[in-house]
N, C-alpha and C. Protein backbone atom coordinates (compact mmCIF):
# COMPACT_ATOMS: atom_id res chain seq x y z
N UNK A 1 7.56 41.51 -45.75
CA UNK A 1 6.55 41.82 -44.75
C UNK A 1 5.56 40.67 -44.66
N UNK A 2 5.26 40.34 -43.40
CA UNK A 2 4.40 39.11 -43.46
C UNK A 2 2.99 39.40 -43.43
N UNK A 3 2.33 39.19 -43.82
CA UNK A 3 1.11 38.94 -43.76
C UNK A 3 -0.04 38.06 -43.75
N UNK A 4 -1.17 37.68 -43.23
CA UNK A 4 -2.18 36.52 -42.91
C UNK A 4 -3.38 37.25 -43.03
N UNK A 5 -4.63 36.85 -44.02
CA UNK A 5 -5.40 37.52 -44.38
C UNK A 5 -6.79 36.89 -44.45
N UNK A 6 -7.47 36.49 -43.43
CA UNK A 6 -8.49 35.57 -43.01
C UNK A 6 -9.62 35.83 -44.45
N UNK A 7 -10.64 35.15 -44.36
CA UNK A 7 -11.98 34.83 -45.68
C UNK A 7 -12.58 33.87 -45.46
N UNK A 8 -13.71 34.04 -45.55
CA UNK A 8 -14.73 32.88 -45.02
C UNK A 8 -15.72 33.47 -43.99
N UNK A 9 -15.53 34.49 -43.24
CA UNK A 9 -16.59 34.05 -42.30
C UNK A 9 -18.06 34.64 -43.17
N UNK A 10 -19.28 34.86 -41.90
CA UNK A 10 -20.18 35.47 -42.52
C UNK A 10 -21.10 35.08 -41.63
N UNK A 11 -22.50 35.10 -41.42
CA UNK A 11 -23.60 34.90 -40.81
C UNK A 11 -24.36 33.34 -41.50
N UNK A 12 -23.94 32.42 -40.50
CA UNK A 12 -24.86 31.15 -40.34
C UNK A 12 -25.72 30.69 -39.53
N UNK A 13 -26.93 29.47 -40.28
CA UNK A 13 -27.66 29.13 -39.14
C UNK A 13 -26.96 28.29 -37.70
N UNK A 14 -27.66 28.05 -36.77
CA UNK A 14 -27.05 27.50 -35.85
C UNK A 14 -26.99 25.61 -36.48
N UNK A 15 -26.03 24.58 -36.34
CA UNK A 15 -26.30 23.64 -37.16
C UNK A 15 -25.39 23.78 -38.36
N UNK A 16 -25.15 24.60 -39.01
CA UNK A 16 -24.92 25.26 -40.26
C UNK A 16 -23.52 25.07 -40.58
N UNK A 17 -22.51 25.10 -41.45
CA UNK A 17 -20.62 24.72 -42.00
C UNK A 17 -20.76 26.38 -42.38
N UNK A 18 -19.37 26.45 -42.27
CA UNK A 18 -18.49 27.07 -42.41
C UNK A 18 -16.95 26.83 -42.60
N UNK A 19 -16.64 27.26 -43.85
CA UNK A 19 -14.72 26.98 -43.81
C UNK A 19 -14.05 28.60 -44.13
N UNK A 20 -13.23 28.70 -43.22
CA UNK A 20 -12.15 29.84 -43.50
C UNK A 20 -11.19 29.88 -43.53
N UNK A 21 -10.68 30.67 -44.33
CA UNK A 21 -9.27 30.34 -45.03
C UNK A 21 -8.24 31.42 -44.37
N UNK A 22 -6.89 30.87 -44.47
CA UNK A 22 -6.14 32.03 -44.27
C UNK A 22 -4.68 32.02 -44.68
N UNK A 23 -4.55 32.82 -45.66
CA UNK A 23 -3.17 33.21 -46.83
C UNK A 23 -2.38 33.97 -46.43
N UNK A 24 -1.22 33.00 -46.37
CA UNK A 24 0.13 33.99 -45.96
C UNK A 24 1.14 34.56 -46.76
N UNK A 25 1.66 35.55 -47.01
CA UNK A 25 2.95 35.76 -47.57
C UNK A 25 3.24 36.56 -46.59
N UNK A 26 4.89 36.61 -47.78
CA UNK A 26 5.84 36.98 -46.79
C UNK A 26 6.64 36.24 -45.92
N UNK A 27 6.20 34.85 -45.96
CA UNK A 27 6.91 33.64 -45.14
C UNK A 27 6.46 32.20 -45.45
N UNK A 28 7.60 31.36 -45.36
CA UNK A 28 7.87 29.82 -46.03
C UNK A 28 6.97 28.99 -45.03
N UNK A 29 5.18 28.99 -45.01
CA UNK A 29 4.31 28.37 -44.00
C UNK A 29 4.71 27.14 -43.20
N UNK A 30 5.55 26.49 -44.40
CA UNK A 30 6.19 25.31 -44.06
C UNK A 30 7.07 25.42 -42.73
N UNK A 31 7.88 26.37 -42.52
CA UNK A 31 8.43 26.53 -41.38
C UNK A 31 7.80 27.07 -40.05
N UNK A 32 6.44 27.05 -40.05
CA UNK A 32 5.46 28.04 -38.91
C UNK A 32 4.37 26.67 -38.82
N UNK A 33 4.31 26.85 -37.58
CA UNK A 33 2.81 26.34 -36.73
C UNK A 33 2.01 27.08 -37.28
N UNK A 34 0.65 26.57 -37.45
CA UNK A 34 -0.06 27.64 -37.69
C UNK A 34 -1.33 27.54 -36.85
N UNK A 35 -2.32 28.55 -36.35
CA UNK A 35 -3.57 28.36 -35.67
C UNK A 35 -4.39 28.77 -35.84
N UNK A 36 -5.73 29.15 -35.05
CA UNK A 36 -6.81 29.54 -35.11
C UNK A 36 -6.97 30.28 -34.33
N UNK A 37 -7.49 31.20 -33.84
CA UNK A 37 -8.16 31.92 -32.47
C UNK A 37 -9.40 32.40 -32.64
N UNK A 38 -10.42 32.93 -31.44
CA UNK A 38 -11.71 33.54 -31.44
C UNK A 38 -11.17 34.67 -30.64
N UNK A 39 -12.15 35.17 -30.56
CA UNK A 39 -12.54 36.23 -29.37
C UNK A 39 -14.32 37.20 -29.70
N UNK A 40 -14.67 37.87 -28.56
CA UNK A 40 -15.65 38.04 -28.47
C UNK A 40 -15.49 39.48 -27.48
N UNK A 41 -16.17 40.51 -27.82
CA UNK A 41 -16.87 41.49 -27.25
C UNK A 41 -16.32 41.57 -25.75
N UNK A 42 -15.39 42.13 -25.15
CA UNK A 42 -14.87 42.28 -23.45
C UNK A 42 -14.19 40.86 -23.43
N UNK A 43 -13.85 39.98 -23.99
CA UNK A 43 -13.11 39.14 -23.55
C UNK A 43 -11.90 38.72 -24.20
N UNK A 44 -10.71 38.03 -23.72
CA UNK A 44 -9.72 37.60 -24.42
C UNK A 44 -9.99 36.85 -25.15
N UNK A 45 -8.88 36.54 -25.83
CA UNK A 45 -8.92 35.52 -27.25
C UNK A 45 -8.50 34.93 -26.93
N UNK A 46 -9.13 33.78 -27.45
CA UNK A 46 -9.21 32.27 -27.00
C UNK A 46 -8.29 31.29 -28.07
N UNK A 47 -8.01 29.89 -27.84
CA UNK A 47 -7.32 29.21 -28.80
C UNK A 47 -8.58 28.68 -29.30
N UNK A 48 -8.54 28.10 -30.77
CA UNK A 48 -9.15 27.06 -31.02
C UNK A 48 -8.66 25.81 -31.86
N UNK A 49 -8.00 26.13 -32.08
CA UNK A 49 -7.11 25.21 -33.02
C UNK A 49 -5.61 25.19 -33.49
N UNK A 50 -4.23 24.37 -33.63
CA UNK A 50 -3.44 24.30 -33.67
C UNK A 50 -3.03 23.51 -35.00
N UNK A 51 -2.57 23.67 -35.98
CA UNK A 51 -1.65 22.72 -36.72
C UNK A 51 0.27 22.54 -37.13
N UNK A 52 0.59 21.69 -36.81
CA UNK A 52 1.97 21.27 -37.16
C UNK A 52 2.51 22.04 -37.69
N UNK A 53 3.54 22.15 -38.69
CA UNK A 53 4.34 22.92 -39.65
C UNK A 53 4.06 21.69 -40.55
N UNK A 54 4.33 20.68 -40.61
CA UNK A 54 4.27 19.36 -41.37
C UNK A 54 2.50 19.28 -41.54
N UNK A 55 1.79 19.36 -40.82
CA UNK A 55 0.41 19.18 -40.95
C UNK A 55 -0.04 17.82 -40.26
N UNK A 56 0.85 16.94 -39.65
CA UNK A 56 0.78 15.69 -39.06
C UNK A 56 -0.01 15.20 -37.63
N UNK A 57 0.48 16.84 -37.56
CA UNK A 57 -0.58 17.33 -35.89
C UNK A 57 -1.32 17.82 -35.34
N UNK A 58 -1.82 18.19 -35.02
CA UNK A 58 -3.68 19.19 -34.49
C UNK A 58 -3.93 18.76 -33.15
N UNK A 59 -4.19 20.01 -32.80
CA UNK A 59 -4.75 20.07 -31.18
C UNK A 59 -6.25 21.27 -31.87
N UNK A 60 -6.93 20.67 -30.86
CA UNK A 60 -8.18 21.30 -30.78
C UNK A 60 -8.60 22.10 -29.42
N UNK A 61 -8.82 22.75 -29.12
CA UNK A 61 -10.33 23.76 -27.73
C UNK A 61 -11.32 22.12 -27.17
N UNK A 62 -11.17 22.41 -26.42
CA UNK A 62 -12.13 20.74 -26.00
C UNK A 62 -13.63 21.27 -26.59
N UNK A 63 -13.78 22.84 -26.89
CA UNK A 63 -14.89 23.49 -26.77
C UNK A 63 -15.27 23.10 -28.81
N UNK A 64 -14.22 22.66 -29.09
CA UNK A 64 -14.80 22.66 -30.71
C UNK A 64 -14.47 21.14 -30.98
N UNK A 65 -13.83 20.46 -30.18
CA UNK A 65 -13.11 18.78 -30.60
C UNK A 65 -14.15 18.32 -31.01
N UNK A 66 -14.23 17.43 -32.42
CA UNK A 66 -15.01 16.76 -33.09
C UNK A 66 -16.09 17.79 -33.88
N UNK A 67 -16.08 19.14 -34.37
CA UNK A 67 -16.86 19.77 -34.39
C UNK A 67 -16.51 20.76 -35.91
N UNK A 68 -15.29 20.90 -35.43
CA UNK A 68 -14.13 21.70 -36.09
C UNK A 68 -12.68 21.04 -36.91
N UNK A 69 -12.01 21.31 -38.14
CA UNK A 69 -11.26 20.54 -38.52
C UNK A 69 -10.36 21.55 -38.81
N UNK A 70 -8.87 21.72 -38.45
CA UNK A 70 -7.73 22.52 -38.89
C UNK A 70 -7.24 21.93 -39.99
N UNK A 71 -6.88 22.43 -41.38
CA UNK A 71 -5.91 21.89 -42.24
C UNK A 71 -5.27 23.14 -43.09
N UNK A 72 -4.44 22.51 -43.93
CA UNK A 72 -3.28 23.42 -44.21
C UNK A 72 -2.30 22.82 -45.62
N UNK A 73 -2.30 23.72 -46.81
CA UNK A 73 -1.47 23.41 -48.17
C UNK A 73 -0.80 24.02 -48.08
N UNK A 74 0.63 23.94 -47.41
CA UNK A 74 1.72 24.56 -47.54
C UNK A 74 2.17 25.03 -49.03
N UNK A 75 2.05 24.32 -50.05
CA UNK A 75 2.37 24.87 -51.61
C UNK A 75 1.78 25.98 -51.73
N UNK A 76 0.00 26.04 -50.69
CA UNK A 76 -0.71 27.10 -51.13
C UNK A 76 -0.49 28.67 -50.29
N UNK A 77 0.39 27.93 -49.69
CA UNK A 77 0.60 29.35 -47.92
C UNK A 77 -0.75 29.19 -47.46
N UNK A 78 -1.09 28.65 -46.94
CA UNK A 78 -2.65 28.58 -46.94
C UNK A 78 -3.26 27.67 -45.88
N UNK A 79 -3.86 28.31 -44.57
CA UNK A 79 -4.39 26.95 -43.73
C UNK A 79 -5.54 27.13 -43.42
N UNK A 80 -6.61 26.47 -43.11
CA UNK A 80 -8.10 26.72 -43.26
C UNK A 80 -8.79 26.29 -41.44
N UNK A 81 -9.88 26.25 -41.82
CA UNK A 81 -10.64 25.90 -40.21
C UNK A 81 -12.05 25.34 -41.02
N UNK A 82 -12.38 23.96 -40.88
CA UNK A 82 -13.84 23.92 -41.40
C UNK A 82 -14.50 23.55 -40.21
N UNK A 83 -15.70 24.28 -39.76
CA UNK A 83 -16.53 24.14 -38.91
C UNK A 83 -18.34 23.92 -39.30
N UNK A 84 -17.73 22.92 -38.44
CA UNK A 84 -19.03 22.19 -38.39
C UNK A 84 -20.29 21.87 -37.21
N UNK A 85 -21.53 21.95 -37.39
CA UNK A 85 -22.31 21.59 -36.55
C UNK A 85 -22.21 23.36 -35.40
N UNK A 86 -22.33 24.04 -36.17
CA UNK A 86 -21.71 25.35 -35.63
C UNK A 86 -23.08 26.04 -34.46
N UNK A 87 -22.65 26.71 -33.23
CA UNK A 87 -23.86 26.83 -32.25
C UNK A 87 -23.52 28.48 -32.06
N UNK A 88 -24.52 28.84 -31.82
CA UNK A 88 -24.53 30.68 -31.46
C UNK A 88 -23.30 30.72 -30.74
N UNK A 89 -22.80 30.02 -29.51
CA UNK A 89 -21.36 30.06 -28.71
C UNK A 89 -20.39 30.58 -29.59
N UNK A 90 -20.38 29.98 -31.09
CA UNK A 90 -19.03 29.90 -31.71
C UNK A 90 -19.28 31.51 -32.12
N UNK A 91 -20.08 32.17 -32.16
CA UNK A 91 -20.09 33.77 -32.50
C UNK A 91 -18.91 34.29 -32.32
N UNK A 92 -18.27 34.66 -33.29
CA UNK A 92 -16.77 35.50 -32.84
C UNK A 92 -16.16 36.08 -33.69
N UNK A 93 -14.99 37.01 -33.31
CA UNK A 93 -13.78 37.12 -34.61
C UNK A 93 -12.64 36.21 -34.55
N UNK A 94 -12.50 35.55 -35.59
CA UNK A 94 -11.32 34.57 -35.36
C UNK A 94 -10.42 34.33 -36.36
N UNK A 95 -9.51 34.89 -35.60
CA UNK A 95 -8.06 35.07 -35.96
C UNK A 95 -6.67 34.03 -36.84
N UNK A 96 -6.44 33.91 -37.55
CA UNK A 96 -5.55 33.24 -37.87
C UNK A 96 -4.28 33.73 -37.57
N UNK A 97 -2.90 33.03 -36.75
CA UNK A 97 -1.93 33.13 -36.28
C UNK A 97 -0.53 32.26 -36.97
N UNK A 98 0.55 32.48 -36.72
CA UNK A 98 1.46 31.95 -37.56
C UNK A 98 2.43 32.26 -36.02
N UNK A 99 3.71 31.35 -35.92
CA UNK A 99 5.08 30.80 -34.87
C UNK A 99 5.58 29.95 -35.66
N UNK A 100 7.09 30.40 -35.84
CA UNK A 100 7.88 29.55 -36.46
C UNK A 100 8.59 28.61 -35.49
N UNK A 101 8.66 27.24 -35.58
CA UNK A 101 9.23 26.27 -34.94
C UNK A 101 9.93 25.31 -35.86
N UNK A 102 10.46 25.03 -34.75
CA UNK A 102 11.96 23.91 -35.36
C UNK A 102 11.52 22.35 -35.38
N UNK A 103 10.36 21.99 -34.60
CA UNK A 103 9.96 20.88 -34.43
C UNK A 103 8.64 20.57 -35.47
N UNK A 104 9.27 19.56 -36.11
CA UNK A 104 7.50 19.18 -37.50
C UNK A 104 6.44 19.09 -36.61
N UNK A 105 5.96 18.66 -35.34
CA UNK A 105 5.43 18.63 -34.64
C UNK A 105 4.64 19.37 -33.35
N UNK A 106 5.31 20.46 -33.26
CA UNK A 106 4.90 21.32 -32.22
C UNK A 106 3.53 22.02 -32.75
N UNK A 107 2.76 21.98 -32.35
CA UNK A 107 0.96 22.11 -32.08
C UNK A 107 0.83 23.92 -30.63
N UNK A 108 2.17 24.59 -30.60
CA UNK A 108 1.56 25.84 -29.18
C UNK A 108 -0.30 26.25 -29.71
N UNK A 109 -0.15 26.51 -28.56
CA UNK A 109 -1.37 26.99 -27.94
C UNK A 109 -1.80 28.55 -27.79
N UNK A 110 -0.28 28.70 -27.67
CA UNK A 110 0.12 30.81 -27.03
C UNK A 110 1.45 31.00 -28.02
N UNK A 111 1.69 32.30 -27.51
CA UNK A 111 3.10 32.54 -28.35
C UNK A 111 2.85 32.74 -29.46
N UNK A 112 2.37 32.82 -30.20
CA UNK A 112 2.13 33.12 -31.61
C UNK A 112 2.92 34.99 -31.99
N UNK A 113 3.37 34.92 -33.18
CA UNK A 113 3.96 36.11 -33.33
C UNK A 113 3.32 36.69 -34.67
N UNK A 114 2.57 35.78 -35.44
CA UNK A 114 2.04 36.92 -37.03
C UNK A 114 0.56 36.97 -36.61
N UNK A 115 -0.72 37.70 -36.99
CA UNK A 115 -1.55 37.58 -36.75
C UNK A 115 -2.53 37.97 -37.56
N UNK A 116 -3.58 37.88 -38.54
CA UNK A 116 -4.28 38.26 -39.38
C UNK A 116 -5.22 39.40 -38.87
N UNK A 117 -6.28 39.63 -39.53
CA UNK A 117 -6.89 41.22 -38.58
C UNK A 117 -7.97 40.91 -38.41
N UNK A 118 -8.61 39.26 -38.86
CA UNK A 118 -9.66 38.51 -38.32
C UNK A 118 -10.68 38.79 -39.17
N UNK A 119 -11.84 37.83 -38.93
CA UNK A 119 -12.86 37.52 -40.16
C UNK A 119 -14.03 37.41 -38.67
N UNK A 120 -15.28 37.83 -39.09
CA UNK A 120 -16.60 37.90 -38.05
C UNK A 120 -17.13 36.40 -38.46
N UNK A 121 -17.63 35.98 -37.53
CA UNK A 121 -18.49 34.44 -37.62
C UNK A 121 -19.77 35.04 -36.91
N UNK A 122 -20.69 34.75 -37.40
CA UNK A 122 -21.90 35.18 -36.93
C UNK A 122 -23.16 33.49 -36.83
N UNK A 123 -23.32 33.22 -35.51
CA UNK A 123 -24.19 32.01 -36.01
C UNK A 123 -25.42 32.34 -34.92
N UNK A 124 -26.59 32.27 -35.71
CA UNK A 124 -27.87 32.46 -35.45
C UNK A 124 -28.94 31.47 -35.04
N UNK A 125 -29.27 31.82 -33.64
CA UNK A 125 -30.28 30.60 -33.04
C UNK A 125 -31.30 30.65 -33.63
């Protein structure tokens, strides 16, 4: 049974870091993309971040580029989000996602098939 089990969030100043983690079993990470998502109160969930299966690749939200860092220890099942320079906007629940692909390289955006049950980010003006 797979599972993804977000940690980290919590209530920060605006300005303020944050890193969250997210642990998988149940599946060889190495073979899965892995990502990030938000969402917020009446609205869909958003992307924010993408990493490789290899870890070689990252796509970012233009809304977090340079702001936000995706990484990932496959030994550990384990891929993180450190955010930085964080603004009330980023307020959300955000999701960690898992898609298995064949390419070391593929970074999707959508499609995702495992999904964690999400961690609250709270950032305060």
């Amino acid at each position: 049974q797979v599972q993804l089990v977000e940690s980290g969030g919590g209530l920060v100043q605006a300005g303020g870091s944050l890193r969250l983690s997210c642990a998988a079993s149940g599946l060889t990470t190495s073979r899965y993309a892995m990502a990030w998502f938000r969402q917020t109160p009446g609205n869909e969930r958003e992307f924010v971040a993408a990493i490789s299966r290899s870890g070689g690749t990252t796509n970012y939200a233009d809304s977090v580029k340079g702001r936000f860092t995706i990484s990932r220890d496959n030994a550990k099942n384990t891929e993180y989000l450190q955010m930085s320079s964080l603004k009330p906007e980023d307020t959300a629940v955000y999701f960690c996602a898992a898609v298995v692909r064949l390419s070391r390289d593929a970074v999707p955006t959508e499609g995702y098939d495992y999904w964690g049950q999400g961690t609250q980010v709270t950032v305060s003006s």
